[in-house]
Protein backbone atom coordinates (compact mmCIF):
# COMPACT_ATOMS: atom_id res chain seq x y z
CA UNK A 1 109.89 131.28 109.63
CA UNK A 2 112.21 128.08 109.69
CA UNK A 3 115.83 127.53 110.88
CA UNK A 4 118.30 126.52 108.50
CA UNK A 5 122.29 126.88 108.23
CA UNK A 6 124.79 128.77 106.89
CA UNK A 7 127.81 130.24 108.09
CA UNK A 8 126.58 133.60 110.41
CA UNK A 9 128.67 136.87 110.68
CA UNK A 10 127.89 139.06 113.79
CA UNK A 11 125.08 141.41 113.96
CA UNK A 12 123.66 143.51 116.21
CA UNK A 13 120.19 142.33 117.71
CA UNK A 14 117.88 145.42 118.35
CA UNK A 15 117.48 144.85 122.51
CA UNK A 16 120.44 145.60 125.11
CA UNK A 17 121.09 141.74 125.91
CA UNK A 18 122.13 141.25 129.41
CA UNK A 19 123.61 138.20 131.25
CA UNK A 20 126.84 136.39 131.18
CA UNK A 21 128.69 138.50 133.19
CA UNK A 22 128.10 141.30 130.55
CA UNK A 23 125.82 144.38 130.02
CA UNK A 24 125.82 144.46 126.35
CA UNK A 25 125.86 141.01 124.79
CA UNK A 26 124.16 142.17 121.56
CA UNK A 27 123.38 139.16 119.28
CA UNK A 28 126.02 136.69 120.99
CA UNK A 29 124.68 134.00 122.67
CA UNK A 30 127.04 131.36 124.26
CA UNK A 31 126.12 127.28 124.83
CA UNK A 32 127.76 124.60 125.03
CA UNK A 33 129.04 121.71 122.14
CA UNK A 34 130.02 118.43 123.63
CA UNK A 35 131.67 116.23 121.83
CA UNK A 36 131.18 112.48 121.57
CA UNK A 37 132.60 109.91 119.90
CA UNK A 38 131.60 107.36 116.78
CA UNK A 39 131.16 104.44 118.56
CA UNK A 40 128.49 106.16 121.52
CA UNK A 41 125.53 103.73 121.06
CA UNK A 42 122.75 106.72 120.16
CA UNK A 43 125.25 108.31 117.43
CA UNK A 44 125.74 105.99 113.70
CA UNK A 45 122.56 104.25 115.32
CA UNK A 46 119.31 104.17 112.85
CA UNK A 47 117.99 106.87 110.74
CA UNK A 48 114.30 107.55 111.89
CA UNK A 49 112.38 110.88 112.86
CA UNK A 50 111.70 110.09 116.61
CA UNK A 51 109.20 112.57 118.05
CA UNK A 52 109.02 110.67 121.39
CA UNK A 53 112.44 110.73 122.69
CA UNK A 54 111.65 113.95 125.21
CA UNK A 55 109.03 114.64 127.88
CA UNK A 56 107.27 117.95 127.31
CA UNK A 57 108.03 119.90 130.46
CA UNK A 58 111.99 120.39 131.08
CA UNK A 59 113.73 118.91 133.84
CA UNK A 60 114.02 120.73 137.34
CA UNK A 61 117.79 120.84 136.52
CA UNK A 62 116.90 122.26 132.96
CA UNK A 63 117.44 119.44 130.63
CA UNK A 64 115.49 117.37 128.91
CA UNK A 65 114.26 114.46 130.50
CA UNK A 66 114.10 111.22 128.62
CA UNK A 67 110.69 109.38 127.56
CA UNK A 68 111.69 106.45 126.50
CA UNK A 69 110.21 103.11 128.50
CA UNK A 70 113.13 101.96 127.95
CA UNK A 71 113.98 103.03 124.80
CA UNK A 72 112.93 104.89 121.75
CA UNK A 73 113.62 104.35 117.96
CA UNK A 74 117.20 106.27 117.60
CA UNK A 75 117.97 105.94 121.46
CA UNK A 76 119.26 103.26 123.34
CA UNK A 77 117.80 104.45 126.84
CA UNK A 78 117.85 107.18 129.49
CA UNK A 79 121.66 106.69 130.78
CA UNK A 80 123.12 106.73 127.50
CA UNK A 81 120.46 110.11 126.57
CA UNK A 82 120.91 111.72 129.53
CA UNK A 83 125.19 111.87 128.58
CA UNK A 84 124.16 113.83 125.53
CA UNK A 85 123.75 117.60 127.43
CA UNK A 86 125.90 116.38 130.30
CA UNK A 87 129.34 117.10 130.91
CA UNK A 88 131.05 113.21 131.49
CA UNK A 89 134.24 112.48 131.75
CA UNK A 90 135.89 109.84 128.95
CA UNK A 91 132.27 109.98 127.03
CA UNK A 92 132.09 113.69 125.73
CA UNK A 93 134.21 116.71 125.94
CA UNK A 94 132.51 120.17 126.48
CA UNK A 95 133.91 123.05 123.89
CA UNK A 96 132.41 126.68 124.15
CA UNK A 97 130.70 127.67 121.47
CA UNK A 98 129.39 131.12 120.17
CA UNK A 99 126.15 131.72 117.65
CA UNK A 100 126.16 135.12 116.35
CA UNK A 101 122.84 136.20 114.85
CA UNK A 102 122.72 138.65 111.88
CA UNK A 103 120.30 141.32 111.96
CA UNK A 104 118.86 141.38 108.23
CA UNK A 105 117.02 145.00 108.80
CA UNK A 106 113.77 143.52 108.28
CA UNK A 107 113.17 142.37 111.97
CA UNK A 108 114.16 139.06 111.42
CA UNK A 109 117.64 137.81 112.94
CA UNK A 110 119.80 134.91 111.71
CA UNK A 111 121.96 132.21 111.97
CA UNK A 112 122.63 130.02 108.76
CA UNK A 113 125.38 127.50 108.37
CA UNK A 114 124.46 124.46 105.97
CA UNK A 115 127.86 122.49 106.98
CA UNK A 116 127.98 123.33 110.48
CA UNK A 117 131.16 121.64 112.28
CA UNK A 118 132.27 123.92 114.68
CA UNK A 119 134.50 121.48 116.64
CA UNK A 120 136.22 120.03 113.17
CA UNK A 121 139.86 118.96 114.52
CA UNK A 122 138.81 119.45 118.07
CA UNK A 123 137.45 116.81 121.14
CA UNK A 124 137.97 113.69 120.04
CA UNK A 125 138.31 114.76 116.75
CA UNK A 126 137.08 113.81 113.19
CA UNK A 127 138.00 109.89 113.23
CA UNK A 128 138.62 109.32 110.30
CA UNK A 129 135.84 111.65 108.68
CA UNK A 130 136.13 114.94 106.71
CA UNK A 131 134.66 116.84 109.67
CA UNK A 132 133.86 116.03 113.34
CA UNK A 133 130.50 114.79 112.78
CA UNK A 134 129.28 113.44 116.14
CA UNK A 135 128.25 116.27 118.78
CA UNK A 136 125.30 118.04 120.63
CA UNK A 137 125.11 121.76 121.56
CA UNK A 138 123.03 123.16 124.46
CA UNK A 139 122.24 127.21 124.54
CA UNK A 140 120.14 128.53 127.29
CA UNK A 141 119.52 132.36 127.17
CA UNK A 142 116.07 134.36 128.41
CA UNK A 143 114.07 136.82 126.34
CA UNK A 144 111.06 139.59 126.50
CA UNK A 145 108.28 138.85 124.98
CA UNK A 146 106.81 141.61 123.50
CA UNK A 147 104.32 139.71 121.35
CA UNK A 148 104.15 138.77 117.88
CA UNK A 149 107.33 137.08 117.72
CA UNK A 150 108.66 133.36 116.01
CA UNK A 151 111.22 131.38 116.28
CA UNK A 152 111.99 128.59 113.75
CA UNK A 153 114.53 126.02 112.86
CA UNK A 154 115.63 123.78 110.20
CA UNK A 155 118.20 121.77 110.62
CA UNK A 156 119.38 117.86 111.48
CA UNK A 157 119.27 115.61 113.36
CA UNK A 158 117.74 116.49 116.74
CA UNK A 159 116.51 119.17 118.05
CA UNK A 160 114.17 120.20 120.84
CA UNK A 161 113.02 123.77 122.19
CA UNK A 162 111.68 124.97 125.10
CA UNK A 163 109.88 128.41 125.64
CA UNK A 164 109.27 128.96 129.87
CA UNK A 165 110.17 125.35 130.30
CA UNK A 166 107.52 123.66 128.17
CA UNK A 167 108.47 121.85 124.65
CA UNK A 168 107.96 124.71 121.34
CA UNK A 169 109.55 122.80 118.37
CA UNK A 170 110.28 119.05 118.86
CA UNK A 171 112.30 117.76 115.84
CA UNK A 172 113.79 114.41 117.02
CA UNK A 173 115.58 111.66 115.78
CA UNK A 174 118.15 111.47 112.68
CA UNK A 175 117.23 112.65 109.49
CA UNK A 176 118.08 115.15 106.72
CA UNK A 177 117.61 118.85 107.65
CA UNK A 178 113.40 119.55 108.31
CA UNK A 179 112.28 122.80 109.72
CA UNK A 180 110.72 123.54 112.91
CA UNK A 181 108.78 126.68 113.95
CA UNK A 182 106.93 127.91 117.39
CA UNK A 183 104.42 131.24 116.96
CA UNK A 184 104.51 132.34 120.09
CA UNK A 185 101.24 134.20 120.43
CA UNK A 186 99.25 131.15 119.09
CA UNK A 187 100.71 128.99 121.82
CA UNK A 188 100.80 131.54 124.30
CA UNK A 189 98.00 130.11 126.72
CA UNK A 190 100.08 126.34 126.38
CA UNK A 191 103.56 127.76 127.21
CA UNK A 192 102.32 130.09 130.04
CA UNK A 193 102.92 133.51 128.48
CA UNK A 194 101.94 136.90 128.64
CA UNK A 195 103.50 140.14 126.55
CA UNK A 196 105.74 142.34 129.17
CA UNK A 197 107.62 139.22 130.48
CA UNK A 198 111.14 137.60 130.38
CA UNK A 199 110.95 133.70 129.91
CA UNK A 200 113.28 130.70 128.92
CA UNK A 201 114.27 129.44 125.54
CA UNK A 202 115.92 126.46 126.23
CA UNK A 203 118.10 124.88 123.02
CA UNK A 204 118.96 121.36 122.89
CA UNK A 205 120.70 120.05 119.29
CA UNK A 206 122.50 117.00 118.10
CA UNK A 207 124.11 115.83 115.21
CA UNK A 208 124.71 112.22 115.31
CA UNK A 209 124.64 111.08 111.65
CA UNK A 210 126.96 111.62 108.99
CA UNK A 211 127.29 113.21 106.17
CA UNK A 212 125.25 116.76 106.66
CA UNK A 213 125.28 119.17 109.09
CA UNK A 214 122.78 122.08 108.75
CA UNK A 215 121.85 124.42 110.95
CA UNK A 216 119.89 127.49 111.06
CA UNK A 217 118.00 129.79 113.16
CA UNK A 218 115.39 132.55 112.07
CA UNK A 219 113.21 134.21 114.74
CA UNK A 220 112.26 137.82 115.07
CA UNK A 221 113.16 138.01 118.42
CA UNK A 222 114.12 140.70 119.42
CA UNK A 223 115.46 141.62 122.95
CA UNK A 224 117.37 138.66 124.61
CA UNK A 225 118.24 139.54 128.11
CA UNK A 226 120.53 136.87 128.44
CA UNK A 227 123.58 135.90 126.36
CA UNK A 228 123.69 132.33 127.33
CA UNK A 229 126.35 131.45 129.55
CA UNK A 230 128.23 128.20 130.01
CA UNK A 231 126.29 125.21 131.71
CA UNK A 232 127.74 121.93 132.85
């Protein structure tokens, strides 16, 4: 499986998806863009894959936490990384943001946008650029796992997923789009999980680089029990 972008239409994901407030979320999970502008030191930095700029386990307060000592290849240290999936004032602005994953009737669900700017026009806006290139999204949601099931990505620049709090696909630092994929029964004794069970997927993206912006998710999960929700 790998995620990859293009623009999604709705589906229907075959679970009843619970959380948010609601009782039937379907394939709708919520996060979280924040928006950031040019001249942040870690965006229009370097170009470099960067595979060390996140701990393994996530943070108490369920975000990453920085491993840099001080720094890392595309980052400029922990208090400028830790403003990436933070809500703070005069540095980013937080815009709700929507991923609807298509059921394609073979037990795979996706979401594919290859020139994914969802906040073109909005935040701080494009500066200059054809499209609002400088922003990180943050999705948290919970699932059952059933067994058997992937989850993949392709897409840049960052990206980093956690399944029950422990790091699945690590795809750091700014490149072109590379895919990413976690089986979950092969690394079910490393994350900590068991068929039967609800656990965390934990989705931390950023796009810091122009001139691309791809994006896509492909996993055959199948029963999310939470839609996401909004968290600051």
């Amino acid at each position: 499986m790998s995620l990859t972008g293009s623009n999604g239409s709705g589906g229907v994901l075959n679970g009843s998806g619970v959380g948010g407030g609601s009782d039937n979320c379907g394939s709708d999970l919520t996060g979280i863009i924040r928006d950031f502008q040019e001249a942040h030191p870690d965006f229009e930095y370097v170009i470099i894959d960067d595979l060390g700029i996140v701990q393994a386990t996530l943070g108490s307060d369920t975000k990453p936490v920085y491993a840099g000592n001080p720094t890392t290849p595309s980052t400029t240290g922990q208090a400028n990384f830790d403003q990436w999936y933070r809500d703070v004032s005069g540095v980013n602005i937080p815009v709700q943001l929507t991923l609807s994953l298509v059921n394609n009737g073979n037990g795979i669900y996706t979401y594919d946008n290859p020139a994914f700017f969802p906040i073109d026009g909005q935040g701080f806006d494009n500066e200059g650029h054809p499209h609002n290139y400088h922003f990180t999204f943050e999705l948290h949601t919970k699932f059952r796992y059933n067994g058997g099931e992937v989850f993949s990505f392709r897409g840049d620049d960052d990206l980093f997923v956690y399944v029950n709090g422990q790091l699945g696909i690590n795809l750091g630092g700014v490149h072109g789009a590379i895919p990413g994929s976690i089986d979950l029964d092969a690394n079910a004794a490393a994350l900590g999980i068991s068929p039967g069970n609800v656990y965390s997927l934990d989705f931390f993206f950023a796009e810091r680089h122009t001139s691309e912006s791809n994006f896509r998710i492909e996993t055959t999960i199948d029963e999310f029990v939470d839609c996401g929700e909004p968290v600051q």
